[in-house]
C-alpha atoms as a PDB file:
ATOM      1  CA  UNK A   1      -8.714  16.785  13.251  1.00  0.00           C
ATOM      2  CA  UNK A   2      -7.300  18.907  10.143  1.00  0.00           C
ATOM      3  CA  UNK A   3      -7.712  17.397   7.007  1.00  0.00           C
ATOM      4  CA  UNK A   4      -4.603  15.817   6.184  1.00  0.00           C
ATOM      5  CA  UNK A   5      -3.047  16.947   2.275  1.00  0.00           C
ATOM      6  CA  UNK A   6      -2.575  13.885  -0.374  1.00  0.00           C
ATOM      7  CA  UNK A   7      -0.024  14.037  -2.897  1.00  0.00           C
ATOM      8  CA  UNK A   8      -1.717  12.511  -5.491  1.00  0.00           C
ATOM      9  CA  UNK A   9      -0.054  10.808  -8.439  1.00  0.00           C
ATOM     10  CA  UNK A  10      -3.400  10.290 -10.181  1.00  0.00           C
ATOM     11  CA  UNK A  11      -6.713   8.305  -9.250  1.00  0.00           C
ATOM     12  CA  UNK A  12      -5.969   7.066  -5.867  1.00  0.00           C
ATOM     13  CA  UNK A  13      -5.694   3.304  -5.539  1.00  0.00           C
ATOM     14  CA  UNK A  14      -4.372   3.240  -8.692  1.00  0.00           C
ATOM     15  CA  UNK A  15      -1.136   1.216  -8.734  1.00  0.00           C
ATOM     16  CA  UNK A  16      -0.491   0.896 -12.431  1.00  0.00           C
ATOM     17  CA  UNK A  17       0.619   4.880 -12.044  1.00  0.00           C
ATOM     18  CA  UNK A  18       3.168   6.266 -14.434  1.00  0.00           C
ATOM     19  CA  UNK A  19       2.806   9.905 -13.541  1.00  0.00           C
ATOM     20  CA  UNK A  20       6.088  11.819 -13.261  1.00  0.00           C
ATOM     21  CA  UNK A  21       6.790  13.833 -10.198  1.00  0.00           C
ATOM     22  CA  UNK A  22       7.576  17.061  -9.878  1.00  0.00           C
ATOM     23  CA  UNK A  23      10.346  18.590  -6.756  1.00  0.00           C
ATOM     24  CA  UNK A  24       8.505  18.640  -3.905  1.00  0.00           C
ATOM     25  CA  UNK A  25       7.001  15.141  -4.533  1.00  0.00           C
ATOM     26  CA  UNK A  26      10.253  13.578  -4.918  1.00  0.00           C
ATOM     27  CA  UNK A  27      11.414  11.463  -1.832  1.00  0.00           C
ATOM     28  CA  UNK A  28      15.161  13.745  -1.757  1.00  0.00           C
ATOM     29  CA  UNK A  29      15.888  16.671  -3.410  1.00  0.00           C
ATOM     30  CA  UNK A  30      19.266  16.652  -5.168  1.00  0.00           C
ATOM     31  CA  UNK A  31      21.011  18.567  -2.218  1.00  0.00           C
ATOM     32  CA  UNK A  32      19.795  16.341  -0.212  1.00  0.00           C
ATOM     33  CA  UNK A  33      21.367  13.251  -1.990  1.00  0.00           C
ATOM     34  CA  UNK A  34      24.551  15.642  -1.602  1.00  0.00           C
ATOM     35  CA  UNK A  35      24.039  16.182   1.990  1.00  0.00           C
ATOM     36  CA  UNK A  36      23.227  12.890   3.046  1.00  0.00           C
ATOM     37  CA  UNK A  37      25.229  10.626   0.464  1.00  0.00           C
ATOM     38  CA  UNK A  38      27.822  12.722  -0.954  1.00  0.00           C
ATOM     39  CA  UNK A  39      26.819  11.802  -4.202  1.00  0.00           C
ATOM     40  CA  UNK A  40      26.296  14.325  -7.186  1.00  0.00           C
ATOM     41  CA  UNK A  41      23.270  12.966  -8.463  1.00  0.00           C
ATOM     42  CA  UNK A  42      20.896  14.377 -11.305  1.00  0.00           C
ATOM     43  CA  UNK A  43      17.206  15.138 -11.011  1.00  0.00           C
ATOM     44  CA  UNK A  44      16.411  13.051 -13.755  1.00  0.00           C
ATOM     45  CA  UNK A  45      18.071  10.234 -11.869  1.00  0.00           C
ATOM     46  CA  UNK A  46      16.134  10.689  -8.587  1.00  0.00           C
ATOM     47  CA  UNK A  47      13.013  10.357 -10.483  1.00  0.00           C
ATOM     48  CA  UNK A  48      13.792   7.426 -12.062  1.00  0.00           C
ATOM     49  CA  UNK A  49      14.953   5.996  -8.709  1.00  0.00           C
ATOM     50  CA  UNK A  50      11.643   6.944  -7.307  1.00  0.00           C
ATOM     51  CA  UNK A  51      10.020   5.415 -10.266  1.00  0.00           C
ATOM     52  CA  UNK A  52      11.764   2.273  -9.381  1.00  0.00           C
ATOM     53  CA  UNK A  53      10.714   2.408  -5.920  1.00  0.00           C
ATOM     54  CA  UNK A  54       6.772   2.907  -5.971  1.00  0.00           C
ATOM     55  CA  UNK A  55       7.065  -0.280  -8.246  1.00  0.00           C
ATOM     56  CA  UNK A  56       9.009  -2.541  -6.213  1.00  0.00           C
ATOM     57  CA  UNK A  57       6.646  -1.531  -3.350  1.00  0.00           C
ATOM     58  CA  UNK A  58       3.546  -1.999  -5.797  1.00  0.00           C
ATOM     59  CA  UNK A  59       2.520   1.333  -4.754  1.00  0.00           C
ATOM     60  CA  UNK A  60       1.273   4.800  -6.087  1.00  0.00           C
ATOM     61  CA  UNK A  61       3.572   6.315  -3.703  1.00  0.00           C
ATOM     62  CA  UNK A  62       4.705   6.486  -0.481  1.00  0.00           C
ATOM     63  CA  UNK A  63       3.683   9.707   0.716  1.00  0.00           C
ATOM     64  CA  UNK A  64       0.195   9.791   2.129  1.00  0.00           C
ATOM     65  CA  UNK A  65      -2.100   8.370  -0.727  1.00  0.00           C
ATOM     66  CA  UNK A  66      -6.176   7.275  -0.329  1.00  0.00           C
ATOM     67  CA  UNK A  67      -6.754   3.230  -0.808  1.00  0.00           C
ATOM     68  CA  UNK A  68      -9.599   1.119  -1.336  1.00  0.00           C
ATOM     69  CA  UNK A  69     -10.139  -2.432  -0.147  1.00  0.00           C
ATOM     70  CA  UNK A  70     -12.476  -4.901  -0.221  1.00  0.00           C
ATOM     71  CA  UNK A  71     -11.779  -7.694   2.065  1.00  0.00           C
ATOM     72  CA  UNK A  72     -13.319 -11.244   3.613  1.00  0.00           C
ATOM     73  CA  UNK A  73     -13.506 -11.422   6.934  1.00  0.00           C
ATOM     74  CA  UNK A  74     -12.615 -14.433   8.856  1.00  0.00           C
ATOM     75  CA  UNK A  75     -15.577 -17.044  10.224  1.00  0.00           C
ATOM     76  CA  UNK A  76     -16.101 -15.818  14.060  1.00  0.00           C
ATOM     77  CA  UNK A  77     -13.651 -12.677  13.660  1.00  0.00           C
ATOM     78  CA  UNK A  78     -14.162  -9.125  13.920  1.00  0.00           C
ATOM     79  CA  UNK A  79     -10.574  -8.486  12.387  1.00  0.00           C
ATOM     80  CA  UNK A  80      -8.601  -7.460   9.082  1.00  0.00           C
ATOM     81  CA  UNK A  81      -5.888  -6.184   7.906  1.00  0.00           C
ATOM     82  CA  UNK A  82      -5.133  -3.345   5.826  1.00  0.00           C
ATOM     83  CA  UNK A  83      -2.302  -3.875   2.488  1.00  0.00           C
ATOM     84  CA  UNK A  84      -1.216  -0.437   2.762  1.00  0.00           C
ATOM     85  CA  UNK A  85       0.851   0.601   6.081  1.00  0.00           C
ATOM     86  CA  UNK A  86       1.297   2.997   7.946  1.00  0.00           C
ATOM     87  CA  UNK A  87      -2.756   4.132   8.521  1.00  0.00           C
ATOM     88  CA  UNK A  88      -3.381   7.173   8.541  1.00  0.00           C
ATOM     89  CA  UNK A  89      -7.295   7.688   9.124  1.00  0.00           C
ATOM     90  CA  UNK A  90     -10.211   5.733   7.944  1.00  0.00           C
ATOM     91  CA  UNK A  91     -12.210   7.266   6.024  1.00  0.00           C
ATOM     92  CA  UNK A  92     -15.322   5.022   5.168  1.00  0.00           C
ATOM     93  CA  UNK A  93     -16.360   1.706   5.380  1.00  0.00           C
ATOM     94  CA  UNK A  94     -19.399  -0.589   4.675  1.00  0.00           C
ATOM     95  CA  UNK A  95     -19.897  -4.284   5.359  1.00  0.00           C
ATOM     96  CA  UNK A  96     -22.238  -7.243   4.042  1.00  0.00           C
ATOM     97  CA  UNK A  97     -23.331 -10.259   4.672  1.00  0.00           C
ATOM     98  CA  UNK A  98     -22.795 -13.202   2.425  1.00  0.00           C
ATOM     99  CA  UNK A  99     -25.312 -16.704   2.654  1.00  0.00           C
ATOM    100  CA  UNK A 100     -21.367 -19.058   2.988  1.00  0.00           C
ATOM    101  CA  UNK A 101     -22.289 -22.445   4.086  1.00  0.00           C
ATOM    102  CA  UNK A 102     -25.248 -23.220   6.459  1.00  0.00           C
ATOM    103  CA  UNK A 103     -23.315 -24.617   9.073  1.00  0.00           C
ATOM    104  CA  UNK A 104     -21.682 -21.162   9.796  1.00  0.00           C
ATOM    105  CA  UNK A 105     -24.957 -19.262   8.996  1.00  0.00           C
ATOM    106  CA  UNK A 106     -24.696 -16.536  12.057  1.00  0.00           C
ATOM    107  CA  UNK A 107     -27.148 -16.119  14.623  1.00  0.00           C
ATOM    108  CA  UNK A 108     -27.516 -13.118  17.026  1.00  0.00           C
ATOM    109  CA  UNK A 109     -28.544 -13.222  21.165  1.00  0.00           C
ATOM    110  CA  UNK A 110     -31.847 -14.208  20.078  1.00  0.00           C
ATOM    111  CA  UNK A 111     -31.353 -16.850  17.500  1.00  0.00           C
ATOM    112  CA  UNK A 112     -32.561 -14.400  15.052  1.00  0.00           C
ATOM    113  CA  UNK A 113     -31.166 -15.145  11.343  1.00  0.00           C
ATOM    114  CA  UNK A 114     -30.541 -12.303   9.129  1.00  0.00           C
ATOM    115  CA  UNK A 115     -30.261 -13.962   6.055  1.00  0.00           C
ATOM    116  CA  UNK A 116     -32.886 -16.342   6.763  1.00  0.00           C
ATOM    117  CA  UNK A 117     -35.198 -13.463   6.710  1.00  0.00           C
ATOM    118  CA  UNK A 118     -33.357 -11.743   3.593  1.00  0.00           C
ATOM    119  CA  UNK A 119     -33.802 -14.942   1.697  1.00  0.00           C
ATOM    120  CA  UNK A 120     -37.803 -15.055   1.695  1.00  0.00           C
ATOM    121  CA  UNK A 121     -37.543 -11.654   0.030  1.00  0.00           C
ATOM    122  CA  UNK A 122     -35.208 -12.981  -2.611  1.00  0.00           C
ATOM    123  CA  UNK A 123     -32.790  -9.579  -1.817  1.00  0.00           C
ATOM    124  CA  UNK A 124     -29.108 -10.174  -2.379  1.00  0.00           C
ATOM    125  CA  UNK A 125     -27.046  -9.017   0.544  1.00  0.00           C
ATOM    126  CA  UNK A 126     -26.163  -5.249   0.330  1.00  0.00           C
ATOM    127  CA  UNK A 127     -23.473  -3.116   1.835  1.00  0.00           C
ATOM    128  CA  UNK A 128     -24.320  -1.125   4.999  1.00  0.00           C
ATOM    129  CA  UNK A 129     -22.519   2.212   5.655  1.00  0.00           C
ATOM    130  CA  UNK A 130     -20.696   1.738   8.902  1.00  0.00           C
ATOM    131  CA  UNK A 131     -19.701   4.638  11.275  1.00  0.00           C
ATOM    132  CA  UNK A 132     -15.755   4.984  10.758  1.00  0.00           C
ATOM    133  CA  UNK A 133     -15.866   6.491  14.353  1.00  0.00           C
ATOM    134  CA  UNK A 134     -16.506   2.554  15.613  1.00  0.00           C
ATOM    135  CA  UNK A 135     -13.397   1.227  14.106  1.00  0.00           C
ATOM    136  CA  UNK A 136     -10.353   0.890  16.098  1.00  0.00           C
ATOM    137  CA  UNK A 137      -6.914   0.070  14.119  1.00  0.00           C
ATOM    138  CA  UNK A 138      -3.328   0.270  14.873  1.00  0.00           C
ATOM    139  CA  UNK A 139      -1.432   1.922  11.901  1.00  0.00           C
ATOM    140  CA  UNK A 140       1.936   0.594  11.881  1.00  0.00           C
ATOM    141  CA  UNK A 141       0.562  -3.000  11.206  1.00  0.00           C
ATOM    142  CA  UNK A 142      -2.800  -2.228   9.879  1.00  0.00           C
ATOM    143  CA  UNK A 143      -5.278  -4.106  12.000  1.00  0.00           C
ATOM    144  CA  UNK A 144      -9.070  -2.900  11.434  1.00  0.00           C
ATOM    145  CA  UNK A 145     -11.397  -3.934  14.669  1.00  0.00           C
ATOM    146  CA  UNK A 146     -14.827  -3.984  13.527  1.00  0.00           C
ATOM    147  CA  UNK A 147     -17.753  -3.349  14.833  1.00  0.00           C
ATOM    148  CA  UNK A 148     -20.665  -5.627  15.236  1.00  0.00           C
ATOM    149  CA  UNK A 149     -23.040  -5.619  12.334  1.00  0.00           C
ATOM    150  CA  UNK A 150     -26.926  -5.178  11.678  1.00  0.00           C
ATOM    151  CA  UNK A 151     -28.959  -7.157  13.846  1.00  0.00           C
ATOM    152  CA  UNK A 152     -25.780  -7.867  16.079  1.00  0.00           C
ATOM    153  CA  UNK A 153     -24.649 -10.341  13.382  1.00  0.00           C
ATOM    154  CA  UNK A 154     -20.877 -10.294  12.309  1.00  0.00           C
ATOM    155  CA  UNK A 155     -20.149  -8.827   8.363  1.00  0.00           C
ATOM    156  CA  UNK A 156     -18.896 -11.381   6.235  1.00  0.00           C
ATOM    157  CA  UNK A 157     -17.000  -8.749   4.246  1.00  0.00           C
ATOM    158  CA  UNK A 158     -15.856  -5.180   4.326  1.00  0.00           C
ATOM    159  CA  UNK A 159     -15.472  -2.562   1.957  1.00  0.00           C
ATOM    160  CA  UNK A 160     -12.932  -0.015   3.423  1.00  0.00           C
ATOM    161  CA  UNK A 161     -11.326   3.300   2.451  1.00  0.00           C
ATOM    162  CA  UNK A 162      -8.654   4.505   4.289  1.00  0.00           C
ATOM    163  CA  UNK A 163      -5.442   7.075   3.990  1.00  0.00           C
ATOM    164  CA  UNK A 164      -1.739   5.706   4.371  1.00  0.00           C
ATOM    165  CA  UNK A 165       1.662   6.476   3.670  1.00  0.00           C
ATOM    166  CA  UNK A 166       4.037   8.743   5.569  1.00  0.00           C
ATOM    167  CA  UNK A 167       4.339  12.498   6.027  1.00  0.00           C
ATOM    168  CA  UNK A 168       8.338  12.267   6.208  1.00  0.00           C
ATOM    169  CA  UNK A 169      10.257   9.453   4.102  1.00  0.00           C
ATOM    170  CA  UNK A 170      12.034   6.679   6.027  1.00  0.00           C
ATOM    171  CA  UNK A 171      15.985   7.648   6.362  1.00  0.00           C
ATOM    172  CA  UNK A 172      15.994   3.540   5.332  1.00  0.00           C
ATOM    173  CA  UNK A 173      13.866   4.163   1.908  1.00  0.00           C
ATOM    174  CA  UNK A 174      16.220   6.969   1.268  1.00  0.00           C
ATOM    175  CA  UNK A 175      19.163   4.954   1.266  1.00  0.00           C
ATOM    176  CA  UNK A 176      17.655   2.203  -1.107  1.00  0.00           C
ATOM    177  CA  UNK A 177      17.056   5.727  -3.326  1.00  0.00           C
ATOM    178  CA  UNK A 178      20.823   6.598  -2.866  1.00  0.00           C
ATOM    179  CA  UNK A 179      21.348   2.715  -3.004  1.00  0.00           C
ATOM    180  CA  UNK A 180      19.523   2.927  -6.713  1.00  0.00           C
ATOM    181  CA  UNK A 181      20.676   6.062  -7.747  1.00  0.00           C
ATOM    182  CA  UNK A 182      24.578   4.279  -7.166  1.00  0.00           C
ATOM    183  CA  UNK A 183      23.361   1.206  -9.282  1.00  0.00           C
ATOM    184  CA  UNK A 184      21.845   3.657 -12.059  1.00  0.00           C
ATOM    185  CA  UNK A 185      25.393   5.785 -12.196  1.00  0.00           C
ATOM    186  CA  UNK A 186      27.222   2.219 -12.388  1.00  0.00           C
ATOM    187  CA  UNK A 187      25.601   0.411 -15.019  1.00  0.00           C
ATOM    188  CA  UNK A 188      24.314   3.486 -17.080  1.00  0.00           C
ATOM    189  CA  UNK A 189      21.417   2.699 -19.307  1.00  0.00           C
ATOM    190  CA  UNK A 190      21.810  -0.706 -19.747  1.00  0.00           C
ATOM    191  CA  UNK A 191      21.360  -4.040 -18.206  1.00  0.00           C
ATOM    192  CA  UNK A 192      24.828  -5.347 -19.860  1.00  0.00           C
ATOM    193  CA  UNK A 193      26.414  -8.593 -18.347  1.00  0.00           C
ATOM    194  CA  UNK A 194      30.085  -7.895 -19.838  1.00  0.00           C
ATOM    195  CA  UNK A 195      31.570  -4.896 -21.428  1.00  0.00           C
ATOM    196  CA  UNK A 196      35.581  -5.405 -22.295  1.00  0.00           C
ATOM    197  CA  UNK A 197      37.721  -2.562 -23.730  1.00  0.00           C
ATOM    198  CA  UNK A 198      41.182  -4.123 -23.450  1.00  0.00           C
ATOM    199  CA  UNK A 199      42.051  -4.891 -19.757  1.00  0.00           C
ATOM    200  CA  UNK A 200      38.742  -2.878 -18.626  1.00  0.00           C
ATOM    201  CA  UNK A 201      35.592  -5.314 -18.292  1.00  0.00           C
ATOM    202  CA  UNK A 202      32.694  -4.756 -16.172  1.00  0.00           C
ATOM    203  CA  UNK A 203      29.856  -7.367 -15.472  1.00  0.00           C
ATOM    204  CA  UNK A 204      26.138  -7.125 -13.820  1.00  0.00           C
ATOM    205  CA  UNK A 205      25.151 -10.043 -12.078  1.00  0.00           C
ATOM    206  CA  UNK A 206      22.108  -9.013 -11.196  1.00  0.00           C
ATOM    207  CA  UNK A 207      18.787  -8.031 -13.570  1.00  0.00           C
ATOM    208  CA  UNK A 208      17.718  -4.631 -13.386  1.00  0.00           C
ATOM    209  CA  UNK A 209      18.651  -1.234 -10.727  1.00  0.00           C
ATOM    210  CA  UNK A 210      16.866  -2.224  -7.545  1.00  0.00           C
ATOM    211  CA  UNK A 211      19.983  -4.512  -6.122  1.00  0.00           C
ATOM    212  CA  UNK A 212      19.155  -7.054  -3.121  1.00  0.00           C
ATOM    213  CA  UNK A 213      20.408  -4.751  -0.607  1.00  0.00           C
ATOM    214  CA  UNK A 214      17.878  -2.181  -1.913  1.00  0.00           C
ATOM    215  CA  UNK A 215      14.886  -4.531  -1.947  1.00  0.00           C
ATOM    216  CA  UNK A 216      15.597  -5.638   1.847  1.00  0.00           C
ATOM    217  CA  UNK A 217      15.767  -1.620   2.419  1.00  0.00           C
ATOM    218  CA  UNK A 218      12.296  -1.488   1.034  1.00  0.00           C
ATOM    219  CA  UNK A 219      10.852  -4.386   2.267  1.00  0.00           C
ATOM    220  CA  UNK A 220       8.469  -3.285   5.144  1.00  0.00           C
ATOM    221  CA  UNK A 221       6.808  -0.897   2.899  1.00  0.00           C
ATOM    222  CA  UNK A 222       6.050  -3.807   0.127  1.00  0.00           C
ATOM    223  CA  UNK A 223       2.357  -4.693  -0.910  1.00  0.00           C
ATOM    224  CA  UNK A 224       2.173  -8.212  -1.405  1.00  0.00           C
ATOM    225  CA  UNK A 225      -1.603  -8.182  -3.508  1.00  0.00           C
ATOM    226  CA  UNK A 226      -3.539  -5.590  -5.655  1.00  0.00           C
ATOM    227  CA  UNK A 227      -6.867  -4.989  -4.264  1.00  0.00           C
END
């Protein structure tokens, strides 16, 4: 498999990101705003859309960026689910086991007892590598199957890294952009409530430039936690 090329907008898994980006990392070129939306639209304005975007969808971007998770995995499951959506390719993992309470302590075919036996050592539990080619997941939803751990004993947790995002932007994100952009032309530079020059008056009910019909556009693509 060819290694697939990250636009990076910084450290990846950084969501706090306020790089600016440059043409060909922006989700529409100008002419295609024209094309698509018959709008005459500025590049300054498509950033700042874009801006808005990666925010609302608490993300570094939505092109193909590199995440890392650490997650709990359910008593008697083999199962998680990755924030980030669509998956691209994992590309490592470890798990560990954790003591939880005794009356879930995992046993293996044989009744052995892992952490029994890591407990007379006094050695805190430790992350094992785990080959990436043993995990199965579906990338539109983000479901991880695991495989079993040392000793045949399920991981408590999972550290994970894995690639997401999309090689082409949604036609629906773009219209929450064009959506945006609209909203940004509208009220200008401010978040005024009334303006009156004689007859003229304009009001903004709503806080801010992403609108409610631009937030259900990008609602799929939303992360609901920071990991």
């Amino acid at each position: 498999m060819a290694e697939i090329g990250l636009r990076q907008f910084g450290h990846p898994g950084v969501f706090a990101n306020t790089a600016v980006p440059d043409e060909p990392q922006l989700y529409m070129s100008v002419d295609e705003v024209r094309q698509l939306f018959s709008m005459q639209v500025q590049p300054g304005q498509v950033r700042f859309a874009q801006s808005l975007i990666n925010t609302t969808c608490n993300r570094p971007s939505l092109w193909i960026e590199e995440y890392d998770e650490r997650l709990e995995i359910p008593s008697d499951r083999q199962q998680v689910i990755l924030q980030a959506t669509p998956v691209i390719k994992i590309v490592a993992a470890a798990g560990r086991y954790s003591y939880g309470r005794r009356d879930r302590r995992a046993l293996n075919q044989i009744n052995y007892d892992y952490l029994a036996a890591v407990a007379v050592f006094g050695s805190p539990p430790r992350f094992t590598d785990i080959n990436v080619e043993n995990i199965e997941f579906y990338p539109p939803t983000g479901e991880c199957w695991l495989p079993t751990g040392f000793f045949l004993i399920n991981y408590t947790q999972i550290q994970i890294k894995y690639q997401a995002g999309f090689n082409q932007i949604p036609d629906r994100v773009k219209a929450a952009m064009a959506e945006i952009i609209n909203t940004i032309c509208a009220k200008g530079v401010s978040d005024r409530y009334m303006f009156q020059v004689g007859k003229v008056h304009r009001r903004f009910r709503e806080s801010g430039f992403v609108t409610p019909q631009a937030y259900d556009l990008l609602e799929p693509y939303i992360l609901r936690s920071l990991f």
